[in-house]
N, C-alpha and C. Protein backbone atom coordinates (compact mmCIF):
# COMPACT_ATOMS: atom_id res chain seq x y z
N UNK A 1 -7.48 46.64 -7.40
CA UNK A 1 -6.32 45.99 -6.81
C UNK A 1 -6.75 44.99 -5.73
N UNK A 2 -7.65 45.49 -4.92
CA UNK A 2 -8.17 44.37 -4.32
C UNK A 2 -8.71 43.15 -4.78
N UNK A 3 -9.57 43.05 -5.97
CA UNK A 3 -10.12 42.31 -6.09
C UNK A 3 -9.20 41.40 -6.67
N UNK A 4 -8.25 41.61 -6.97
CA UNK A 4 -6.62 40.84 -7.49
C UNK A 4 -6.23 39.99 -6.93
N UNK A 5 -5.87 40.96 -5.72
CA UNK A 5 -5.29 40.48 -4.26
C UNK A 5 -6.63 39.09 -3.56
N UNK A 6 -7.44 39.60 -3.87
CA UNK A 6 -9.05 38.18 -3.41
C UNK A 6 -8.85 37.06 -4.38
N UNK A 7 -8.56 37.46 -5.52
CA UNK A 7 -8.64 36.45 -7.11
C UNK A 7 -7.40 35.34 -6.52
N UNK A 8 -6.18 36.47 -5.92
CA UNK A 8 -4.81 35.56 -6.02
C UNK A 8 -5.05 34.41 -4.94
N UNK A 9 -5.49 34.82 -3.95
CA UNK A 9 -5.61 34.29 -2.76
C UNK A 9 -6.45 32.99 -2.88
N UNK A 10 -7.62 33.43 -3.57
CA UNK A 10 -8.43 32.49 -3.89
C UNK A 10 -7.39 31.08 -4.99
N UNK A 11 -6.81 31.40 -5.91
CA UNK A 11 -6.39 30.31 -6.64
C UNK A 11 -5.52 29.85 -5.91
N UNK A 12 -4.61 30.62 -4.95
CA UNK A 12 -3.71 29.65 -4.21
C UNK A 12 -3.98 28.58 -3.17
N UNK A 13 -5.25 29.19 -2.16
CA UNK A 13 -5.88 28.54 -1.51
C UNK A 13 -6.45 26.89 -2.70
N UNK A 14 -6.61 27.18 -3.70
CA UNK A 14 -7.23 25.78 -4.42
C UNK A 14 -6.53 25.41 -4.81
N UNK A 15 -5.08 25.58 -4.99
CA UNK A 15 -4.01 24.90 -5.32
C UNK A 15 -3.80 24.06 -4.52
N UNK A 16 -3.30 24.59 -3.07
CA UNK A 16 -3.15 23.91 -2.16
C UNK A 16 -4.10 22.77 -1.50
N UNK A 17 -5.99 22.89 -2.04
CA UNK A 17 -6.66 22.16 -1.45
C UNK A 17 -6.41 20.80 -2.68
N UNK A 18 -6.30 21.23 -3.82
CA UNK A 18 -6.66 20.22 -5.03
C UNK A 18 -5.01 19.11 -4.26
N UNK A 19 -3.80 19.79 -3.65
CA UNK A 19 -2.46 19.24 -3.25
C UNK A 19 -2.14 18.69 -2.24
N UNK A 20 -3.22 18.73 -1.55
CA UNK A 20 -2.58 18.03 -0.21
C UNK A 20 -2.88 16.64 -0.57
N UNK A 21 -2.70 15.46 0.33
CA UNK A 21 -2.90 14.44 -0.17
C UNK A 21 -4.15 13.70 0.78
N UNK A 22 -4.85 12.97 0.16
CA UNK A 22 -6.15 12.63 0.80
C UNK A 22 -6.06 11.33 1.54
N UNK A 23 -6.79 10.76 2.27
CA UNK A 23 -6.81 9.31 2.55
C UNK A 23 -7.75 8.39 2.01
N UNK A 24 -7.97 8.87 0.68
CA UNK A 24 -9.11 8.14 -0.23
C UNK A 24 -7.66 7.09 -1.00
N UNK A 25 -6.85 8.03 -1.52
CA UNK A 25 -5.68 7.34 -2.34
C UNK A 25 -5.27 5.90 -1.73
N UNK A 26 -5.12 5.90 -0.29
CA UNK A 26 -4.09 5.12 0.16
C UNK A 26 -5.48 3.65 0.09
N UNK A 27 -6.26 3.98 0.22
CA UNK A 27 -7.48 3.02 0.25
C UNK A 27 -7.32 2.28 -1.32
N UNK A 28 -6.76 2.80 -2.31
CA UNK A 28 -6.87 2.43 -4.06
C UNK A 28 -6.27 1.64 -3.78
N UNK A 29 -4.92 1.32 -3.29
CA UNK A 29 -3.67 0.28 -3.38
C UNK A 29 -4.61 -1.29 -3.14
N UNK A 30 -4.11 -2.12 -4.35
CA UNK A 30 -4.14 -3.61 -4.35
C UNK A 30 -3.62 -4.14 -2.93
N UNK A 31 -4.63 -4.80 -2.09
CA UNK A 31 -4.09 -5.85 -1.17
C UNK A 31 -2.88 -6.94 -1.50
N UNK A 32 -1.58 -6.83 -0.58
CA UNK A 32 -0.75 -7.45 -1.08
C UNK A 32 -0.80 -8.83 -0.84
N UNK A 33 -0.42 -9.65 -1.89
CA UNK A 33 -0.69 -11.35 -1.65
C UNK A 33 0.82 -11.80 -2.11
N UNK A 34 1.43 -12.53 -0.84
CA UNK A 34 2.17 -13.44 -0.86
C UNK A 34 2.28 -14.86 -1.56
N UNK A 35 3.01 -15.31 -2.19
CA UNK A 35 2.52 -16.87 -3.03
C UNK A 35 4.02 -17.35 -3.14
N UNK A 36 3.30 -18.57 -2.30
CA UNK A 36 4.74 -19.28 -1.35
C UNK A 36 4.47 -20.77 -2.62
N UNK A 37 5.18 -20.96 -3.30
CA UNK A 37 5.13 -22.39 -4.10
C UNK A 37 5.77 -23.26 -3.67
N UNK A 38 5.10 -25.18 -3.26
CA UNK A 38 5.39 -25.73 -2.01
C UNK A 38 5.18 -26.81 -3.37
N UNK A 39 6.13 -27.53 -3.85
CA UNK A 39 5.63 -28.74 -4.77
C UNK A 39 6.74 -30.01 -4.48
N UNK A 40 6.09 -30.95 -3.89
CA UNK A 40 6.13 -32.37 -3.75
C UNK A 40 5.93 -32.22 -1.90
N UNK A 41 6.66 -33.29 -1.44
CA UNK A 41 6.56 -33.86 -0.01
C UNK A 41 7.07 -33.20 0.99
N UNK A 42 6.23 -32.83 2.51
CA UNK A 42 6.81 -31.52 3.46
C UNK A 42 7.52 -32.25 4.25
N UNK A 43 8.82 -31.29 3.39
CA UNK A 43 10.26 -31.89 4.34
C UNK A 43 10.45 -30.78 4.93
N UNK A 44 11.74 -31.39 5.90
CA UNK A 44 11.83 -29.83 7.08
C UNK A 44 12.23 -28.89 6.39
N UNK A 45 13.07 -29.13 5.24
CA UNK A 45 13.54 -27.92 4.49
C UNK A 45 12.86 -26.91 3.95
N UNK A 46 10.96 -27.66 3.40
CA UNK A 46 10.10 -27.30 2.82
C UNK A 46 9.35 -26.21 4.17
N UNK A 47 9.28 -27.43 5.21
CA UNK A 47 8.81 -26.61 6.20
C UNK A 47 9.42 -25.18 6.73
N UNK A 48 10.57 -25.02 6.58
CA UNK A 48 11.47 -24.01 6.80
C UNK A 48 10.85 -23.08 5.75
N UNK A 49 10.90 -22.97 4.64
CA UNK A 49 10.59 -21.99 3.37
C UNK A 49 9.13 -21.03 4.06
N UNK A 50 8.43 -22.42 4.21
CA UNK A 50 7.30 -21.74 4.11
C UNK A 50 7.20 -20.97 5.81
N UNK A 51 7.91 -21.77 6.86
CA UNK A 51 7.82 -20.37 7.66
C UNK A 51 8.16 -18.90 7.18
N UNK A 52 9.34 -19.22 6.64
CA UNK A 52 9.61 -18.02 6.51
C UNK A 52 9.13 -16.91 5.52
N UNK A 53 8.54 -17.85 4.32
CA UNK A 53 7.26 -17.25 3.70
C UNK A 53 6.33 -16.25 4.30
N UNK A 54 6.10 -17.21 5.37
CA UNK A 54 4.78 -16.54 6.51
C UNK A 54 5.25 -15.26 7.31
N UNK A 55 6.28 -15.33 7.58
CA UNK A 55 6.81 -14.20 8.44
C UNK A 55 7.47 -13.48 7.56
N UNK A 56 7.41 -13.46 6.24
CA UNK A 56 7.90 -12.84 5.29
C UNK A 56 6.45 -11.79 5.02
N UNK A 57 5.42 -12.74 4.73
CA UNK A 57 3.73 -12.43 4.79
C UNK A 57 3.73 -11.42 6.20
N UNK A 58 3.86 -11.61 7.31
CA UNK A 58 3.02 -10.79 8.11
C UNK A 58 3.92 -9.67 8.31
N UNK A 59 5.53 -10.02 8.40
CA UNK A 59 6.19 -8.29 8.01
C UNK A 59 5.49 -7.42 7.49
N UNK A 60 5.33 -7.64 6.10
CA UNK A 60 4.85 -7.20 4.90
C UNK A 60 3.20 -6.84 4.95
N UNK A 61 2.99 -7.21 5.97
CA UNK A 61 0.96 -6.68 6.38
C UNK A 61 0.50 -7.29 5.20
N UNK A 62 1.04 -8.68 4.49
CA UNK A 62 0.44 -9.29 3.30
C UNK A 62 -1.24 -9.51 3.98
N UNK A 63 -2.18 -9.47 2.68
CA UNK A 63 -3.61 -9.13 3.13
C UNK A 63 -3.94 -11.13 3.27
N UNK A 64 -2.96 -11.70 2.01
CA UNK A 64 -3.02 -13.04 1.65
C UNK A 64 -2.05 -13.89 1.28
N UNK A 65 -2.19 -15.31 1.57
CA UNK A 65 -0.86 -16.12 1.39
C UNK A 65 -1.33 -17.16 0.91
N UNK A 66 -0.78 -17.24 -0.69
CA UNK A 66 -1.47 -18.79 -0.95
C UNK A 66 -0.12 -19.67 -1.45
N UNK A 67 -0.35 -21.18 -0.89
CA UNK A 67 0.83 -21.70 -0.60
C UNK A 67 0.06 -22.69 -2.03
């Protein structure tokens, strides 16, 4: 009966280690890239977009912004 009671303990304990969540995972995620499309002549209107592109980008902890 003991050695049951050691067996059970033991698989739950590795349940729980295989379950918790690691900080290897969060490292997998794709760097996020922003892509602001800017085509013909920078008018203020254009200029406006792309601020807000940008501060759309650094909310967002974007890694990259290609305009």
């Amino acid at each position: 009966m003991k050695m049951i009671s050691g067996l059970f303990i033991f698989l739950i304990l590795g349940a729980l280690i295989v379950a918790a969540p690691s900080g290897v995972d969060a490292q997998n995620q794709d760097p996020l890239v922003i892509v602001l499309t800017a085509d013909g002549p920078l008018t203020p209107a254009m200029g406006e977009y792309l601020q807000r592109g940008l501060r759309l980008a650094e909310q967002r902890q974007a890694e990259l912004v290609v305009v």
